[in-house]
Protein backbone atom coordinates (compact mmCIF):
# COMPACT_ATOMS: atom_id res chain seq x y z
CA UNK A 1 93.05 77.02 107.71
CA UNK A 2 95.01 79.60 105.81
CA UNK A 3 98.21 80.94 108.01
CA UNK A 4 98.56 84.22 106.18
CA UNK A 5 94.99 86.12 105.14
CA UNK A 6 93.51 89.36 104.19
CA UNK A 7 94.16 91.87 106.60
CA UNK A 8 97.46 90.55 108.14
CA UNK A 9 100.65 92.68 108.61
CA UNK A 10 103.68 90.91 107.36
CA UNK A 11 107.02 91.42 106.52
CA UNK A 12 109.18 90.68 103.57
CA UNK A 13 111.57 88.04 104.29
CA UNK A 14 113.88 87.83 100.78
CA UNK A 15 113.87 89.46 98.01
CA UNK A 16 114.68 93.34 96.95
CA UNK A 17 112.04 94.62 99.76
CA UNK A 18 113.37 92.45 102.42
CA UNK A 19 112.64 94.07 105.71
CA UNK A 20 109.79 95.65 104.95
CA UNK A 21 106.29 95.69 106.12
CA UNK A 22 102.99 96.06 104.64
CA UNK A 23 99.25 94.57 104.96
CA UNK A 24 97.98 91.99 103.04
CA UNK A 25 95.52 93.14 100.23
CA UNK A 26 94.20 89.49 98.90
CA UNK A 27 95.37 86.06 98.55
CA UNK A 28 96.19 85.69 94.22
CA UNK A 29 96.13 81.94 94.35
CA UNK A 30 96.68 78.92 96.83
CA UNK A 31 100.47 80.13 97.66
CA UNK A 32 101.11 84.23 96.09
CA UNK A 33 99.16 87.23 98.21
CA UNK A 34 99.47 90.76 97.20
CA UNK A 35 101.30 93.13 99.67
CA UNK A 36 100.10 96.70 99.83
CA UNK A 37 103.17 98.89 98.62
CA UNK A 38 105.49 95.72 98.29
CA UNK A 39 106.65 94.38 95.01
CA UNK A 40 106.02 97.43 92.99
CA UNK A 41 106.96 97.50 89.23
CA UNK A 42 106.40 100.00 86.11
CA UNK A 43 104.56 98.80 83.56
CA UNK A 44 103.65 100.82 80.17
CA UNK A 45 100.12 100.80 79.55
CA UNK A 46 98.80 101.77 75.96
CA UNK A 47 96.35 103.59 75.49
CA UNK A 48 92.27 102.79 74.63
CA UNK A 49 90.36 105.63 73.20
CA UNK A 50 87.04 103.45 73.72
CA UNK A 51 87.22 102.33 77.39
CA UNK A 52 88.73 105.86 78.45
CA UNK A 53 92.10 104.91 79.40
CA UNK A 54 95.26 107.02 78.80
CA UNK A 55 98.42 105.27 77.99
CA UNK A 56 101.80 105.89 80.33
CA UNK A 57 103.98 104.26 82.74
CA UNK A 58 101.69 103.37 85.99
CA UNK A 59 102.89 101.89 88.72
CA UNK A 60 101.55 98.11 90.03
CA UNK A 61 101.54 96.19 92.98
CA UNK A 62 102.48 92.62 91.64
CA UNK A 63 101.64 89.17 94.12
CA UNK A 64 104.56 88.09 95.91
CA UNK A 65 105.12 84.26 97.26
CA UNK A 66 103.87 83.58 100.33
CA UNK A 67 106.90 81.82 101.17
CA UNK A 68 108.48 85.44 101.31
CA UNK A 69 106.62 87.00 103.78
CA UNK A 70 106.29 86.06 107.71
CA UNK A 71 103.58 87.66 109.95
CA UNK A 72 104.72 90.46 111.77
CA UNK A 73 104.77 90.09 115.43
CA UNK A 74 104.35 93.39 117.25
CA UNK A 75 105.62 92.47 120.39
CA UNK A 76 109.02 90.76 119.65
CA UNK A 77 109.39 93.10 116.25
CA UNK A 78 109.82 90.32 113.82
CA UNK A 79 108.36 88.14 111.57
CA UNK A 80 107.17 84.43 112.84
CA UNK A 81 106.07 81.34 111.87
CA UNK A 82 102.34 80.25 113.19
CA UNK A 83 100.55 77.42 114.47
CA UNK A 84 97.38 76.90 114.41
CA UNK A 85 95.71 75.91 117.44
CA UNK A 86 92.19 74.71 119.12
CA UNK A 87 91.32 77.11 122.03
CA UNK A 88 87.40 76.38 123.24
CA UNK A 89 86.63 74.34 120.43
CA UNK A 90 87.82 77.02 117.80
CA UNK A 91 90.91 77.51 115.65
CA UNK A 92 93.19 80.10 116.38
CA UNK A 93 96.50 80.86 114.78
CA UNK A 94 99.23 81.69 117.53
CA UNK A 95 102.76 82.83 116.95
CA UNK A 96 105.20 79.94 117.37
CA UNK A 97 107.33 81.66 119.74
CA UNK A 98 105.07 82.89 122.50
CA UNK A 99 102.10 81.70 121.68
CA UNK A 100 100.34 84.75 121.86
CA UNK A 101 97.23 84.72 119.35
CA UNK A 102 97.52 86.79 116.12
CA UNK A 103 95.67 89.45 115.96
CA UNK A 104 94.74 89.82 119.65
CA UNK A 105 94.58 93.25 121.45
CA UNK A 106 96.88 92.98 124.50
């Protein structure tokens, strides 16, 4: 079972957008996920008459390693490690520190 997925709001541990907080947009790979509005970079595009395109400086959301990023816990206000549990013959994945599931509505 995959700790981080689609969907989850983590934070940036290292890096030049340490501290901040976005959702996860996919998994790129067994270990890199892309962060919505983390890890942004320029990058010059050329144009192509014959798809349509139009050349210019766009900006890109690039993966970052998952090793960087921690699920944000909304109760404590931090990023944590999880666990993953079985609760009724199911796994869950519950925050190391409180064991509160992820993703559960209090």
């Amino acid at each position: 079972m995959e700790k981080i997925r689609k969907g989850d709001e983590v934070i940036v541990l290292t890096g030049r957008d340490k501290k901040r907080r976005g959702t996860v947009l996919k998994r790129v790979g067994p270990d890199h996920v892309l962060v919505e509005g983390i890890n942004v970079v320029k990058k010059h595009v050329r144009a192509n008459p014959m798809a349509g395109t139009q050349g210019g400086i766009i900006d890109k959301t690039m993966p970052i390693h998952i090793s960087n990023v921690a699920i944000y816990n909304p109760e404590s206000g931090k990023g944590e490690r999880v666990a993953v549990k079985v609760q009724d013959g199911n796994k869950v994945r519950v925050f190391r520190s409180s064991g509160a599931v992820v993703g559960a509505k209090a």
